[in-house]
C-alpha atoms as a PDB file:
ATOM      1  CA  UNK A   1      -0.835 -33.243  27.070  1.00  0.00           C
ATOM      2  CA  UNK A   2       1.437 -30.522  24.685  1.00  0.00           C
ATOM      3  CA  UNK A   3      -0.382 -27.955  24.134  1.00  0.00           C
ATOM      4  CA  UNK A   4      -1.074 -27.297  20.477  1.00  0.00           C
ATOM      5  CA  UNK A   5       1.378 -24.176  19.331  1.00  0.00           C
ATOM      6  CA  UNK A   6      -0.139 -20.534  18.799  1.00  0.00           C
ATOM      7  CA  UNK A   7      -2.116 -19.286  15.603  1.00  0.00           C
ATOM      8  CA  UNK A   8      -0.077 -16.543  13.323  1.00  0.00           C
ATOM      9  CA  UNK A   9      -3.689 -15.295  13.550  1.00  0.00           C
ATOM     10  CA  UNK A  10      -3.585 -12.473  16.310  1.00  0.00           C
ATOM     11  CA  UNK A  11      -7.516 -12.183  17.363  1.00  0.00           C
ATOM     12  CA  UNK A  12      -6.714 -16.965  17.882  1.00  0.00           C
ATOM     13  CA  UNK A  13      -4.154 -16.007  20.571  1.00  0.00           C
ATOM     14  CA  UNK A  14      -4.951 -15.396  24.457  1.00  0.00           C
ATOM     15  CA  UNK A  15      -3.787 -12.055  25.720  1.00  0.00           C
ATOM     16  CA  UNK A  16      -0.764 -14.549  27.445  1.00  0.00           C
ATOM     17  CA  UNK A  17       0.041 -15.403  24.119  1.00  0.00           C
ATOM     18  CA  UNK A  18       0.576 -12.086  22.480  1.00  0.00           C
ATOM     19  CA  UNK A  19       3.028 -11.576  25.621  1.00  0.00           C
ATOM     20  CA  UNK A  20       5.262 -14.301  24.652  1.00  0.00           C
ATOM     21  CA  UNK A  21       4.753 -14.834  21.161  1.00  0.00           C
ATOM     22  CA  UNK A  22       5.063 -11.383  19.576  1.00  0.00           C
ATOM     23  CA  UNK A  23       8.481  -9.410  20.198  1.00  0.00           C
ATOM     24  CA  UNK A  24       9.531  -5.971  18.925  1.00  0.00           C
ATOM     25  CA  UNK A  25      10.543  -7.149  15.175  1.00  0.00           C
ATOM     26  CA  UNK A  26       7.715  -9.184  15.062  1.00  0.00           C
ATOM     27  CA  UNK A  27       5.739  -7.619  11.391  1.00  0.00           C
ATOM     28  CA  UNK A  28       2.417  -7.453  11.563  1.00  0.00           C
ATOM     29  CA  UNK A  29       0.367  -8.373   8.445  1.00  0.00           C
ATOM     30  CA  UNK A  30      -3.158  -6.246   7.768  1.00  0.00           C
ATOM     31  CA  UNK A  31      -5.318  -7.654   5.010  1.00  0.00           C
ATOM     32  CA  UNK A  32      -7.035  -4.627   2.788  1.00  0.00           C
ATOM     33  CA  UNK A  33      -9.787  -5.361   1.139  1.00  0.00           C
ATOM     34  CA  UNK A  34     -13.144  -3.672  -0.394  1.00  0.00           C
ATOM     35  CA  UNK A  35     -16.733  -4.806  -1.172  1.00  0.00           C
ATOM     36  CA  UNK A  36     -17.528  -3.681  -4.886  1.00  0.00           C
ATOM     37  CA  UNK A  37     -18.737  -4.774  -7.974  1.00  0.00           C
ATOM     38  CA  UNK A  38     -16.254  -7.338 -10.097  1.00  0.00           C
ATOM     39  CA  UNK A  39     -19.276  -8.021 -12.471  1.00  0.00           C
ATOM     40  CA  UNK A  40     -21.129 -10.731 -13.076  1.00  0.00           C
ATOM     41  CA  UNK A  41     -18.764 -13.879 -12.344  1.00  0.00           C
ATOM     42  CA  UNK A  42     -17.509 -12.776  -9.270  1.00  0.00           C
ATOM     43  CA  UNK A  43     -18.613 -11.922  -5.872  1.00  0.00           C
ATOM     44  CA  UNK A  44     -18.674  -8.131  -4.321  1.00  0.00           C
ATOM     45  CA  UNK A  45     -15.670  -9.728  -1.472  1.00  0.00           C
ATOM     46  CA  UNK A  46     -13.224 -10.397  -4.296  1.00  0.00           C
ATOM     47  CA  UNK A  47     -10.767  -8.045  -2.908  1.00  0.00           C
ATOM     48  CA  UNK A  48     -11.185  -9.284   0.911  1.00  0.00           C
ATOM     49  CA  UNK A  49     -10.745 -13.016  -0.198  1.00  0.00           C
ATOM     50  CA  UNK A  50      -7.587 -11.658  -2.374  1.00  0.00           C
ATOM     51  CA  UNK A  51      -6.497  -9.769   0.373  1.00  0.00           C
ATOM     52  CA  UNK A  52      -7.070 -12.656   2.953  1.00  0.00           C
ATOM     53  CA  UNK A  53      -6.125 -15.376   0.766  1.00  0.00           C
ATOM     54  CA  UNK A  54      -2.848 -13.972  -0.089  1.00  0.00           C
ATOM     55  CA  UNK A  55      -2.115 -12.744   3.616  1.00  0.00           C
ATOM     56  CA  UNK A  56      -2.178 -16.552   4.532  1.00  0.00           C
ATOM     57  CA  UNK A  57      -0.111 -17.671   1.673  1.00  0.00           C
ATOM     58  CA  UNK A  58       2.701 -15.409   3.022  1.00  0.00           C
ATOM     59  CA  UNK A  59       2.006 -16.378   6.648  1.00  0.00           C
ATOM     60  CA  UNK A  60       2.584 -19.842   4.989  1.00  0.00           C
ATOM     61  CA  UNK A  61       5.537 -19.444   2.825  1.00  0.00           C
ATOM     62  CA  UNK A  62       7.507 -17.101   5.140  1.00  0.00           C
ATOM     63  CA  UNK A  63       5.814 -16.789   8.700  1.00  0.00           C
ATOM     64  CA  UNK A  64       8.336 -18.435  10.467  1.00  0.00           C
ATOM     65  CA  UNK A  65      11.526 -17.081   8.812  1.00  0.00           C
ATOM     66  CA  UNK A  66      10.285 -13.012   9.303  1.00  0.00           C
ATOM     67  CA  UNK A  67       7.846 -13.798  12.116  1.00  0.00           C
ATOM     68  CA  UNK A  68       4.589 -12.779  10.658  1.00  0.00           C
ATOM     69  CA  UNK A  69       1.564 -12.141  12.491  1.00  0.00           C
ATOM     70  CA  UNK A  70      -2.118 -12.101  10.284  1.00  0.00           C
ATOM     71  CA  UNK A  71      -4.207  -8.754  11.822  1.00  0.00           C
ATOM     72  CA  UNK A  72      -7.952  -9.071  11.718  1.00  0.00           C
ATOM     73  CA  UNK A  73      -8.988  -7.982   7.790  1.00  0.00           C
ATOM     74  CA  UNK A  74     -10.468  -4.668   7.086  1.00  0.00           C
ATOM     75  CA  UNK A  75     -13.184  -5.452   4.383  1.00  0.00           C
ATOM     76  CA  UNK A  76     -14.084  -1.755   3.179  1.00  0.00           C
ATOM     77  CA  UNK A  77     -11.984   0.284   1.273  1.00  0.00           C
ATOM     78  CA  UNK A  78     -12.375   3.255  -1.248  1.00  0.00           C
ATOM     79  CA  UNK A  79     -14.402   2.092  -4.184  1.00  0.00           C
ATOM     80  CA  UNK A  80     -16.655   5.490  -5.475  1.00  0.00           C
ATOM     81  CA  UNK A  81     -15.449   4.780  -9.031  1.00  0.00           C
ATOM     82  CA  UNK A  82     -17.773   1.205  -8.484  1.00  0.00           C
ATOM     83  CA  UNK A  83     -21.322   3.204  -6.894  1.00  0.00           C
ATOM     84  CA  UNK A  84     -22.893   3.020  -9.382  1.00  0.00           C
ATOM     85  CA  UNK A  85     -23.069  -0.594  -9.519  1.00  0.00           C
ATOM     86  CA  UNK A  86     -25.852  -2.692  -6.323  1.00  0.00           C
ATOM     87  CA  UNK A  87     -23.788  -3.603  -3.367  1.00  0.00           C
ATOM     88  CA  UNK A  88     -20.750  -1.566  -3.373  1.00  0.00           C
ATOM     89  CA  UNK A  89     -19.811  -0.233  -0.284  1.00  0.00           C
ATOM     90  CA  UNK A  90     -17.190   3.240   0.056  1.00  0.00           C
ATOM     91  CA  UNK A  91     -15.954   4.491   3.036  1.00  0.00           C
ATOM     92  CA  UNK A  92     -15.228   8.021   2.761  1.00  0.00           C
ATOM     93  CA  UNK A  93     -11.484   9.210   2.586  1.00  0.00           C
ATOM     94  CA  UNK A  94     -11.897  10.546   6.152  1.00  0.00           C
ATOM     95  CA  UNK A  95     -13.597   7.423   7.657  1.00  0.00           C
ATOM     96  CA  UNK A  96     -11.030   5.402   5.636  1.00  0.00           C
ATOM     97  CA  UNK A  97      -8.186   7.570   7.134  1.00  0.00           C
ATOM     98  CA  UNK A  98      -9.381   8.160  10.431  1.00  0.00           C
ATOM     99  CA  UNK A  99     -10.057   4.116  10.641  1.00  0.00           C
ATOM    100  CA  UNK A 100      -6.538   3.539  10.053  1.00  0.00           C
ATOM    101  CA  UNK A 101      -5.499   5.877  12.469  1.00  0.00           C
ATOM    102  CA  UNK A 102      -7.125   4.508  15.204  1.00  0.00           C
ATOM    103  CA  UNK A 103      -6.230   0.815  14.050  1.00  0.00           C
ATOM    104  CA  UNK A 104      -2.277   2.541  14.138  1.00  0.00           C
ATOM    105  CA  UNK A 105      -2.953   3.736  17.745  1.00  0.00           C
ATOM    106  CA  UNK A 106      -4.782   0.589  19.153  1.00  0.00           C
ATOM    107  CA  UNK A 107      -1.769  -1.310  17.690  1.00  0.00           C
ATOM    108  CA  UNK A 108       0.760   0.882  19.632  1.00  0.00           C
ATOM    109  CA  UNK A 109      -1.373   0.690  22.974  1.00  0.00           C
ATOM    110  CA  UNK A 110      -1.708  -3.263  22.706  1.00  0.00           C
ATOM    111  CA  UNK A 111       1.153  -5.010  20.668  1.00  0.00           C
ATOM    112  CA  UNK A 112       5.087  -4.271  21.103  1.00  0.00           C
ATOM    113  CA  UNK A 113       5.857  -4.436  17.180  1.00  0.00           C
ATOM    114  CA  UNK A 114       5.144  -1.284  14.656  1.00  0.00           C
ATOM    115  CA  UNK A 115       5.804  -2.970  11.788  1.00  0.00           C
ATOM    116  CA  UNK A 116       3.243  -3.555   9.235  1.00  0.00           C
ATOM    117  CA  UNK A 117       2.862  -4.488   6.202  1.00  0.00           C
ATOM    118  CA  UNK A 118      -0.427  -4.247   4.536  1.00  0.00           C
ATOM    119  CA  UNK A 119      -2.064  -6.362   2.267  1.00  0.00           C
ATOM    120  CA  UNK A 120      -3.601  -3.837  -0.152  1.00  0.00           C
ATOM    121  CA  UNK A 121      -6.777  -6.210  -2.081  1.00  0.00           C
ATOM    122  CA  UNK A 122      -8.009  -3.387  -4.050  1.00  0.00           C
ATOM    123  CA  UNK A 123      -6.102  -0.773  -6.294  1.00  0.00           C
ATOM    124  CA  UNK A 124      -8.344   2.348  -5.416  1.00  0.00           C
ATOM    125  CA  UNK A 125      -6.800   2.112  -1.950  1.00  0.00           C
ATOM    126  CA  UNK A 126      -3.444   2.828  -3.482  1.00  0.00           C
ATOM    127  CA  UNK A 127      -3.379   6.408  -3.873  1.00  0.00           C
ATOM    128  CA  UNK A 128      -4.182   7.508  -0.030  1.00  0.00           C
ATOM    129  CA  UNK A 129      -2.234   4.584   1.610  1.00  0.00           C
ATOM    130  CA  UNK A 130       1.022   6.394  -0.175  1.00  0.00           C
ATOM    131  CA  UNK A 131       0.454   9.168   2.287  1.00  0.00           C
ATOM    132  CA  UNK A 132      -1.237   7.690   4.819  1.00  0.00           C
ATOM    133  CA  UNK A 133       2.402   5.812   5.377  1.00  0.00           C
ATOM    134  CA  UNK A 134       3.830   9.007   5.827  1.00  0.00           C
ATOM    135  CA  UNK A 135       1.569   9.803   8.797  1.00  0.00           C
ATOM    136  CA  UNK A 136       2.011   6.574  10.240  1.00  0.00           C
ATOM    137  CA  UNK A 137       5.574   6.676  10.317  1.00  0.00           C
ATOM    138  CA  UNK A 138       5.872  10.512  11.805  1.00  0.00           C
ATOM    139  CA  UNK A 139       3.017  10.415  14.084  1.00  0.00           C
ATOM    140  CA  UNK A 140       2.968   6.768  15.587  1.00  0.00           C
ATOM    141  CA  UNK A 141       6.618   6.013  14.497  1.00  0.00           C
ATOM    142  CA  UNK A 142       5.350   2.842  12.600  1.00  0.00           C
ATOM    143  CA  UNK A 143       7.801   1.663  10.149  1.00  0.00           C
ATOM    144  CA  UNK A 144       5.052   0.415   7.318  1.00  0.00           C
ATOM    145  CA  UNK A 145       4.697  -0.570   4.011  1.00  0.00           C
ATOM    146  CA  UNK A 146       2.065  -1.491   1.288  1.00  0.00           C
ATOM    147  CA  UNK A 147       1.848  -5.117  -0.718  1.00  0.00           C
ATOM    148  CA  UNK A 148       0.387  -4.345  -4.020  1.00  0.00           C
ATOM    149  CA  UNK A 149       0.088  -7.715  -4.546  1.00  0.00           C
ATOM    150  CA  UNK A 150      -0.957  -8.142  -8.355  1.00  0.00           C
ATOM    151  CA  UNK A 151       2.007  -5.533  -9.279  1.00  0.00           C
ATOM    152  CA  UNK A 152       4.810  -7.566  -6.995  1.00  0.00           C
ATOM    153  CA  UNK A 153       3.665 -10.801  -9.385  1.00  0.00           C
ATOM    154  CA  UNK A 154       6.210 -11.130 -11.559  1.00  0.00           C
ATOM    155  CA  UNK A 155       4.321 -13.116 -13.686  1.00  0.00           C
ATOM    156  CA  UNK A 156       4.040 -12.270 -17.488  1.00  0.00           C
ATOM    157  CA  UNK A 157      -0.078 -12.010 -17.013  1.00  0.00           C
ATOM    158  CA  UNK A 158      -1.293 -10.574 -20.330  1.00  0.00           C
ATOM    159  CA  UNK A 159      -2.551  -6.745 -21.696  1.00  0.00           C
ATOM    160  CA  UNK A 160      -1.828  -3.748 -19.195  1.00  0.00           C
ATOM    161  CA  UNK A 161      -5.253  -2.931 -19.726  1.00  0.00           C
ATOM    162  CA  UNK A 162      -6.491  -6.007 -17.599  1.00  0.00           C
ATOM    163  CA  UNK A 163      -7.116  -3.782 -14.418  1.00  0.00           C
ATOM    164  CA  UNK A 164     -10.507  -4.797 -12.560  1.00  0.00           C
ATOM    165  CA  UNK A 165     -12.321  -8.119 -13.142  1.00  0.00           C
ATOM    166  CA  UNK A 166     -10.632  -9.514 -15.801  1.00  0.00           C
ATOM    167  CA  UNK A 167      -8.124 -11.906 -16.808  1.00  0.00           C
ATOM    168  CA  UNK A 168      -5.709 -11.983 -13.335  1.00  0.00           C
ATOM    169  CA  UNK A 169      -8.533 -11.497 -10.448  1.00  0.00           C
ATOM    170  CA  UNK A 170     -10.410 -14.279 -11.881  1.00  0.00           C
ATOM    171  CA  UNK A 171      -7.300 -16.627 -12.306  1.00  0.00           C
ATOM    172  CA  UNK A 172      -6.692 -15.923  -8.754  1.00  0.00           C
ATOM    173  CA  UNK A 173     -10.375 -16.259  -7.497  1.00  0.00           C
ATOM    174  CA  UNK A 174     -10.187 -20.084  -9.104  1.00  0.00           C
ATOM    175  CA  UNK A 175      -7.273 -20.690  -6.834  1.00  0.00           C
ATOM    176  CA  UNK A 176      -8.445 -19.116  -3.536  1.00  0.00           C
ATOM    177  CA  UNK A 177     -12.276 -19.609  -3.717  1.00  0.00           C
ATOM    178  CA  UNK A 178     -12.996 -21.012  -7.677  1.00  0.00           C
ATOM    179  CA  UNK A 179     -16.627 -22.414  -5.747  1.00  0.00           C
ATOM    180  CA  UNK A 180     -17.731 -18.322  -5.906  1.00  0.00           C
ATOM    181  CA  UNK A 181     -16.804 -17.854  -9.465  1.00  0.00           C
ATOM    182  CA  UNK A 182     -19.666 -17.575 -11.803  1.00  0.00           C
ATOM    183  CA  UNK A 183     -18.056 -19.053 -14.777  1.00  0.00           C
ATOM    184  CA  UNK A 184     -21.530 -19.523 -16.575  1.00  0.00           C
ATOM    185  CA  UNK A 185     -21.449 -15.252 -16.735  1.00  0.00           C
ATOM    186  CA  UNK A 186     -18.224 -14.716 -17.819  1.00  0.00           C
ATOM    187  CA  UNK A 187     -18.510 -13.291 -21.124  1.00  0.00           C
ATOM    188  CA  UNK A 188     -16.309 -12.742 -24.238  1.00  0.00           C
ATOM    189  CA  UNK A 189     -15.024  -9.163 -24.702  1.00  0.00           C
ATOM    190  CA  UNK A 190     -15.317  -8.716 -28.449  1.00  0.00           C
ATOM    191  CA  UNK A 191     -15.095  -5.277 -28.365  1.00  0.00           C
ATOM    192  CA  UNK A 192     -12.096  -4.586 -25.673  1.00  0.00           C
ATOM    193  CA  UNK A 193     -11.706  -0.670 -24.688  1.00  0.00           C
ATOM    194  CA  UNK A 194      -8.846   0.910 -26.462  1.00  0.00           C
ATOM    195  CA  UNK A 195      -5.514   0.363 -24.148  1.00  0.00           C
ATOM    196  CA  UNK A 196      -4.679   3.586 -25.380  1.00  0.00           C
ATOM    197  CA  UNK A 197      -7.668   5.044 -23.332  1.00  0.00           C
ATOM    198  CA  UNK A 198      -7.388   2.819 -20.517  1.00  0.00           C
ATOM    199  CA  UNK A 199      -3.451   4.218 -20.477  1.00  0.00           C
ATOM    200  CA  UNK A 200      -4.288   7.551 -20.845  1.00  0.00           C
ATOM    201  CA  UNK A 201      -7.591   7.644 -18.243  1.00  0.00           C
ATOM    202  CA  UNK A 202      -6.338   5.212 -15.711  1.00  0.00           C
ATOM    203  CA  UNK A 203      -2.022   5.373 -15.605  1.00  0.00           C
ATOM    204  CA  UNK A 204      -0.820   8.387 -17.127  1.00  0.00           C
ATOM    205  CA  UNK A 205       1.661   9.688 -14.872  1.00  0.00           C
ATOM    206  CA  UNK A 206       0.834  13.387 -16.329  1.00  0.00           C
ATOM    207  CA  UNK A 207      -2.763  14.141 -15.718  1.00  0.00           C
ATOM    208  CA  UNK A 208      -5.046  12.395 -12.990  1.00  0.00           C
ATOM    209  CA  UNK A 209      -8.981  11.626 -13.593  1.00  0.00           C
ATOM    210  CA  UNK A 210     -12.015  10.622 -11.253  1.00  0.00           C
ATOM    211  CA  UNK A 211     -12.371   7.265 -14.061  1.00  0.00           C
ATOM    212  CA  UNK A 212     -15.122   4.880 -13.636  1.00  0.00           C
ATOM    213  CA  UNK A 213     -15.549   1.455 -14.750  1.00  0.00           C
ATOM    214  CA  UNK A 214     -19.311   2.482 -15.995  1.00  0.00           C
ATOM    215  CA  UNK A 215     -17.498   4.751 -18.579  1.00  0.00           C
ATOM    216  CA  UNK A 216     -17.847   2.553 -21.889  1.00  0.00           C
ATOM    217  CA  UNK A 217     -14.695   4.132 -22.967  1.00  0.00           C
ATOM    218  CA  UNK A 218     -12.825   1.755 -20.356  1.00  0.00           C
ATOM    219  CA  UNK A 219     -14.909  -0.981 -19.181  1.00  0.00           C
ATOM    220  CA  UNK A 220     -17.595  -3.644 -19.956  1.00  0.00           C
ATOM    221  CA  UNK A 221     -20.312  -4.586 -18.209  1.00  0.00           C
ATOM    222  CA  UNK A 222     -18.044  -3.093 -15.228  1.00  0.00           C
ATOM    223  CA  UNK A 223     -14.573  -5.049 -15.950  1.00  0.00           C
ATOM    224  CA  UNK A 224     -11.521  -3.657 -17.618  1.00  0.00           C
ATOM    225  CA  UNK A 225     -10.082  -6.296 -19.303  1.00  0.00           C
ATOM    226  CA  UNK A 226     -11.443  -9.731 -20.084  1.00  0.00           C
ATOM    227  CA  UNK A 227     -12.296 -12.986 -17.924  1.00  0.00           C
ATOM    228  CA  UNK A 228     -12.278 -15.229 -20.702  1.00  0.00           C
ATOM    229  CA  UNK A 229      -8.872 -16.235 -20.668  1.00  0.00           C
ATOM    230  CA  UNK A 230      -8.427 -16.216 -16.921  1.00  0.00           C
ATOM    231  CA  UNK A 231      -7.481 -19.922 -15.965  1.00  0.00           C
ATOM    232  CA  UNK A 232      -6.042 -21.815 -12.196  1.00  0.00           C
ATOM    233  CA  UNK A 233      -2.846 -22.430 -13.953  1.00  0.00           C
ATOM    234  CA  UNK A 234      -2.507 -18.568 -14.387  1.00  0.00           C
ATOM    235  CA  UNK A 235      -3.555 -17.924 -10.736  1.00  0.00           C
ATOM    236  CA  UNK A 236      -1.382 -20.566  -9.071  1.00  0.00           C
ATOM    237  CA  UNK A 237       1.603 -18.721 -10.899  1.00  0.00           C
ATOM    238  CA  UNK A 238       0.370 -14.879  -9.550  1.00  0.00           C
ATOM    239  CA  UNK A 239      -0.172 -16.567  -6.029  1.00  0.00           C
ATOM    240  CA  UNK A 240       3.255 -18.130  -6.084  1.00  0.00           C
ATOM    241  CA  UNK A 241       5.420 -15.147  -7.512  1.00  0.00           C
ATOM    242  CA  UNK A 242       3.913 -12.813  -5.212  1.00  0.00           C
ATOM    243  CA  UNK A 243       4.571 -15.329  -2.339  1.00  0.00           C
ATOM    244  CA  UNK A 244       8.679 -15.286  -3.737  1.00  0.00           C
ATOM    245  CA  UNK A 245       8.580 -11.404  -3.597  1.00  0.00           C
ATOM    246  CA  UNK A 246       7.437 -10.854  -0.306  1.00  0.00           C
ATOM    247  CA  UNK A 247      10.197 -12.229   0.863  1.00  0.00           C
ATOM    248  CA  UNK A 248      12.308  -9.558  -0.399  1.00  0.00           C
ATOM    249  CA  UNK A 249       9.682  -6.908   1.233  1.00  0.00           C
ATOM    250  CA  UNK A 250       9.654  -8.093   4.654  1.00  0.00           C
ATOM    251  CA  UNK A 251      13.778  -7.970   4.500  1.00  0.00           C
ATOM    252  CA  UNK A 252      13.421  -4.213   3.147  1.00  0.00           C
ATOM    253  CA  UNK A 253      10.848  -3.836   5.870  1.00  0.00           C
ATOM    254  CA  UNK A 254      13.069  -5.064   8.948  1.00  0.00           C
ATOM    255  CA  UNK A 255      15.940  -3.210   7.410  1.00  0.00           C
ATOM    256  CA  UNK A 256      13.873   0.095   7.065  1.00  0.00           C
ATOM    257  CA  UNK A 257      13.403  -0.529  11.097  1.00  0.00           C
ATOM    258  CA  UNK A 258      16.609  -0.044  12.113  1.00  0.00           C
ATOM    259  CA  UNK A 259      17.180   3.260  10.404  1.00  0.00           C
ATOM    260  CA  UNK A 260      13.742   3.845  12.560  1.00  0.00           C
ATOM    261  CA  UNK A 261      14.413   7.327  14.954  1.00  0.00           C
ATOM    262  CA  UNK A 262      14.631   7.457  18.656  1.00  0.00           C
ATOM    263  CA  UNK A 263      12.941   4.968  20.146  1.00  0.00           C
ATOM    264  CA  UNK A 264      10.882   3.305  17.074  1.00  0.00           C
ATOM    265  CA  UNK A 265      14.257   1.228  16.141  1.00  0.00           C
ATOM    266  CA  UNK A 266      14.849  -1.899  17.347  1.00  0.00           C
END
């Protein structure tokens, strides 16, 4: 009887398996997620399920051609600006860090590939993982990057001011797990923030704030933007233009490996 070929999910495989399935330009694939509010239609795991839905759409798409291997997800992330909503859950930037350490150092014990790509599910994580790539790359001699996965659409998706909740996390939430979607409590934003605030608080490359999405200058009822419009058509198109791009990463990503120092290029 054949036996049935390996997962692309590392914690499926034997420990015989990672020895003869995973080589040294094998890229390893870390879904990023967070548990915080996305209020009222949508669950406090939107950002895992993003995170672990679009992980296996690339494993999908592109698995085989850039040999892609799905790491176990890590569902907590850095979400203070969402604490004052029930059920959100923060790690602290240390725990977050040190976590990630550890994870970068387990990796290097256990698998013979250090590159990763991670799946970032939730925008607050941006800001640290920047320099947290830094470390990995000088003290582990990963050669890493971060998926932003909603800014490598290149999808025409509406106002700039949809950031948390709104029109493009819902569209893809209908797509990767519409039975979660409270579309009875999605409500009509007649009163939108001002995308000149949301700009100014939220983007603006000259000043950096601590915003929140309980300031009614920027959000309502804890989204920034508006579900109203969101629709499966619009998610399927997000889903599948991020899928096209991160085909383009992983080739950046392998060629970033062999400009790798010493011993960390293969």
């Amino acid at each position: 009887m054949a036996s049935q070929p390996p997962s692309r999910l590392i914690a499926e495989l034997t420990f015989p398996d990672v020895r003869r399935q995973l080589k040294e330009t094998s890229i390893l694939c870390l879904p990023l997620g967070a548990i915080e509010q996305h209020g009222a239609h949508l669950p406090l795991n939107t950002d895992v399920i993003v995170a672990e839905g679009l992980t296996r759409r690339i494993i999908e798409g592109c698995g085989e051609k850039f040999d892609l291997w799905q790491l176990p997800t890590i569902p907590l992330g850095l979400s203070r600006e969402h604490n004052w909503a029930s059920g959100t859950l923060s790690l602290s930037i240390r725990s977050f860090t040190i976590l990630l350490r550890d994870l970068a150092r387990e990796i290097v014990r256990a698998l013979p590939t250090r590159n990763l790509a991670i799946i970032n599910g939730h925008g607050g994580n941006r800001g640290l993982l920047e320099n947290l790539l830094h470390e990995l790359r000088g003290d582990f001699a990963f050669n890493p990057c971060v998926i932003h996965p909603f800014d490598l659409a290149k999808t025409e998706t509406g106002p700039t001011f949809d950031v948390h909740g709104g029109k493009n996390e819902t569209s893809v939430m209908l797509v990767l797990a519409p039975e979660l979607v409270r579309r009875e409590m999605i409500e009509r934003v007649e009163n939108p923030p001002d995308p000149k605030m949301v700009q100014e608080l939220i983007f603006a490359r000259g000043a950096t704030w601590p915003w929140r999405t309980d300031d009614p200058r920027l959000a309502r009822g804890g989204i920034i933007g508006g579900a109203q419009d969101a629709s499966s058509e619009l998610g399927k198109a997000i889903i599948d233009s991020m899928v096209r791009q991160a085909g383009a990463v992983f080739q950046r990503l392998l060629d970033n490996q062999k400009l790798m120092p010493g011993d960390a290029a293969r």
